[in-house]
Protein backbone atom coordinates (compact mmCIF):
# COMPACT_ATOMS: atom_id res chain seq x y z
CA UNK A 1 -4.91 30.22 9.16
CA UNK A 2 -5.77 30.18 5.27
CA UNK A 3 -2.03 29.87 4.62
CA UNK A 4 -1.95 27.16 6.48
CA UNK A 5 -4.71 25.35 4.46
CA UNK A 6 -3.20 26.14 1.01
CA UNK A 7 0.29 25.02 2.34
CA UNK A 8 -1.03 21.54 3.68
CA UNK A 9 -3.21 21.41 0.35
CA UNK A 10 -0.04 22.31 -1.64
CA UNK A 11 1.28 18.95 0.13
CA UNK A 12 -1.62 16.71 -1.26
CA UNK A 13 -0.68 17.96 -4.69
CA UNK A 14 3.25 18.16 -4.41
CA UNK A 15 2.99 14.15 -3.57
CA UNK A 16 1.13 13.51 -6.33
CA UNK A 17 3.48 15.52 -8.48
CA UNK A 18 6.41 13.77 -7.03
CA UNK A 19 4.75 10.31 -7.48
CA UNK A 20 3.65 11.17 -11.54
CA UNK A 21 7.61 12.32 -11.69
CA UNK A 22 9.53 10.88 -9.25
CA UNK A 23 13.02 12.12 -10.31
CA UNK A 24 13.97 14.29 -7.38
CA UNK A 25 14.30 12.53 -3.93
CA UNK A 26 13.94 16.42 -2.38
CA UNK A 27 10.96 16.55 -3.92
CA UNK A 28 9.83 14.17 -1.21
CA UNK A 29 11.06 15.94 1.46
CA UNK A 30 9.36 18.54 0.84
CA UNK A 31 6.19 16.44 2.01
CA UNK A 32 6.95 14.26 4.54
CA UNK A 33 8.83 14.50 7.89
CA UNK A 34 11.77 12.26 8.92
CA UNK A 35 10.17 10.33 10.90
CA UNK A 36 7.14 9.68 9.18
CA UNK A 37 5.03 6.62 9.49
CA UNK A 38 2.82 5.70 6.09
CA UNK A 39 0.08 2.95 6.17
CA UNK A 40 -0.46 1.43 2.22
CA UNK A 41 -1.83 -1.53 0.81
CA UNK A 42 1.62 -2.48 0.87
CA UNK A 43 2.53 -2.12 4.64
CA UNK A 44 3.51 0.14 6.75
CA UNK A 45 6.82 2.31 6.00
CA UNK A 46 9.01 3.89 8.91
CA UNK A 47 10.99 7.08 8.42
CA UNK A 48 11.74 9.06 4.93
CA UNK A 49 14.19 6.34 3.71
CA UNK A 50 11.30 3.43 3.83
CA UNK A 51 8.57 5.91 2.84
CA UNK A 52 10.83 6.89 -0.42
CA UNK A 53 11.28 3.50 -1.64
CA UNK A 54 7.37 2.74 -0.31
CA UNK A 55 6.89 5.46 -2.74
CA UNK A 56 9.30 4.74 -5.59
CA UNK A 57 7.97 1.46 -5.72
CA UNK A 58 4.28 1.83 -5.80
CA UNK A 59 4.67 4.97 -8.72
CA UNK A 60 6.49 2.69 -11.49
CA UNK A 61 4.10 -0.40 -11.36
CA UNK A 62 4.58 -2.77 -14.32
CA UNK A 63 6.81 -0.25 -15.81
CA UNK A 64 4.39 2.24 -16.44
CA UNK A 65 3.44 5.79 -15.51
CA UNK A 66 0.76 7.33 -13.15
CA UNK A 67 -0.99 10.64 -12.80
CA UNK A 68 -2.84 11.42 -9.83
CA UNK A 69 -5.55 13.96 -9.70
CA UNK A 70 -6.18 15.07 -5.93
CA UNK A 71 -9.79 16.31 -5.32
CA UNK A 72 -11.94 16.81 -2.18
CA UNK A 73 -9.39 17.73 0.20
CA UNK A 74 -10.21 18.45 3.38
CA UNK A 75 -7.89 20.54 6.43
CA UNK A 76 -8.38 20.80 9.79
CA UNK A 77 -5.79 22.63 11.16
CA UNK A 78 -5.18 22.81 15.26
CA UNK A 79 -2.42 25.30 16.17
CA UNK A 80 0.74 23.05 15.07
CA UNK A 81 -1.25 19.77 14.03
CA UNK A 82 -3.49 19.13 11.02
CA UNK A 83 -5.57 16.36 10.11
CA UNK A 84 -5.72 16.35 5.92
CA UNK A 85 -7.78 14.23 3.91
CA UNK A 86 -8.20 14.05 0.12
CA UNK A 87 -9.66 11.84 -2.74
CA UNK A 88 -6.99 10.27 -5.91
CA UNK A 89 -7.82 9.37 -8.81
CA UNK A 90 -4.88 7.36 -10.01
CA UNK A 91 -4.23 6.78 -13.80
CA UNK A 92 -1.95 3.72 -14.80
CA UNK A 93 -0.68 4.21 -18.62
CA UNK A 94 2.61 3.98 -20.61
CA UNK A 95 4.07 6.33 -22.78
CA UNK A 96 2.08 6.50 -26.22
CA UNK A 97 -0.77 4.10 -24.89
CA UNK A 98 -4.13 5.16 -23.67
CA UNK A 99 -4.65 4.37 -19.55
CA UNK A 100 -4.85 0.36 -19.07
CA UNK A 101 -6.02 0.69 -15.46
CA UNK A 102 -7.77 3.36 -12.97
CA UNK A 103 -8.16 3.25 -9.34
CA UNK A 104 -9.86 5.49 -6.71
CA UNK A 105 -8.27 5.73 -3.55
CA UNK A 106 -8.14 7.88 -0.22
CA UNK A 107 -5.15 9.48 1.71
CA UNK A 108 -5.34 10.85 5.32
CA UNK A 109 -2.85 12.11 6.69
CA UNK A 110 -1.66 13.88 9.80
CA UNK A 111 1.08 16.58 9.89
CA UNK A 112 2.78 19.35 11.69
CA UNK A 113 4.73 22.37 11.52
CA UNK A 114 8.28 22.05 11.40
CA UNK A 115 10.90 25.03 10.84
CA UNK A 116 10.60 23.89 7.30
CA UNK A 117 7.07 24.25 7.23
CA UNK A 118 4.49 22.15 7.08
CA UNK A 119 4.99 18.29 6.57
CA UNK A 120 3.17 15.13 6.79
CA UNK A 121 3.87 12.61 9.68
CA UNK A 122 1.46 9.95 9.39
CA UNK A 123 -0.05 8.73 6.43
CA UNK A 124 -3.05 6.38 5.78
CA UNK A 125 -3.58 5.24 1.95
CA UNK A 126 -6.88 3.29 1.29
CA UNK A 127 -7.89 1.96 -1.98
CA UNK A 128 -11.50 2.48 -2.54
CA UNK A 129 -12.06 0.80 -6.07
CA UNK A 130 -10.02 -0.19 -9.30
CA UNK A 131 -11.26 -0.96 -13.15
CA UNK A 132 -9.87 -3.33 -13.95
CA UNK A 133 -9.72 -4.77 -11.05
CA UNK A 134 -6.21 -6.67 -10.63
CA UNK A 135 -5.79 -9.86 -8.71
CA UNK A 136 -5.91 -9.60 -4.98
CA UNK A 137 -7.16 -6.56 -5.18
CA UNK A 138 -8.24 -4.90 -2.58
CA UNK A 139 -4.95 -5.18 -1.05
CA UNK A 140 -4.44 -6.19 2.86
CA UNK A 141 -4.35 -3.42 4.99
CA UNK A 142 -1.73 -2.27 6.94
């Protein structure tokens, strides 16, 4: 049971990894399933393909760079299912600049065990705050 908690909190952090650096599309399937549905502020995205441009897109806004710091994350695992929750601190900079923009925000996510291991098959991203706050922020909900 514990390494099933570190594996699905190894997720958290491997998509925030992949998001700061998003060189690798493997990288990302490492995280999520196939078939995985993912709720943002920018709609919902169907399947790996549409979550990795989802994802692609939201990582490089206005041609900077992120880091996300995951923090408070919470498993519940239930034999093959697992409900995962965790806090983000997102930091929007470019290279040589100090951050222009930070936002809170909170992921939960559902998953399963596949014969890869674990992976994320639902995903629910909900921005909680932002400073500065940009226009139309917060976003519409998927």
């Amino acid at each position: 049971m514990i390494e099933d908690r570190l594996e699905l909190t190894d997720l958290v952090v491997k998509l925030g990894r992949w998001l700061d650096d998003p060189r690798e599309d493997d990288g990302l399937r490492t995280v999520f399933a196939k078939d995985a549905v993912v709720h943002a502020p920018r709609g919902m995205s169907t399947g790996f393909d549409e979550v990795l441009v989802s994802a692609r897109t939201s990582s490089t806004v206005d041609g900077g760079r992120t880091q996300h710091l995951s923090t408070d994350v919470l498993v519940d695992v239930a034999g093959d299912r697992a409900d995962v929750s965790a806090n983000l601190l997102n930091i929007f900079f470019r290279d040589g600049q100090p951050p222009h923009r930070q936002a809170g925000t909170r992921y939960d996510f559902t998953a399963r065990r596949t014969e890869e291991g674990w992976r994320f098959d639902g995903a629910r991203i909900t921005p909680v705050w932002s400073d500065p706050v940009p226009p139309g922020f917060p976003p519409a909900a998927a």
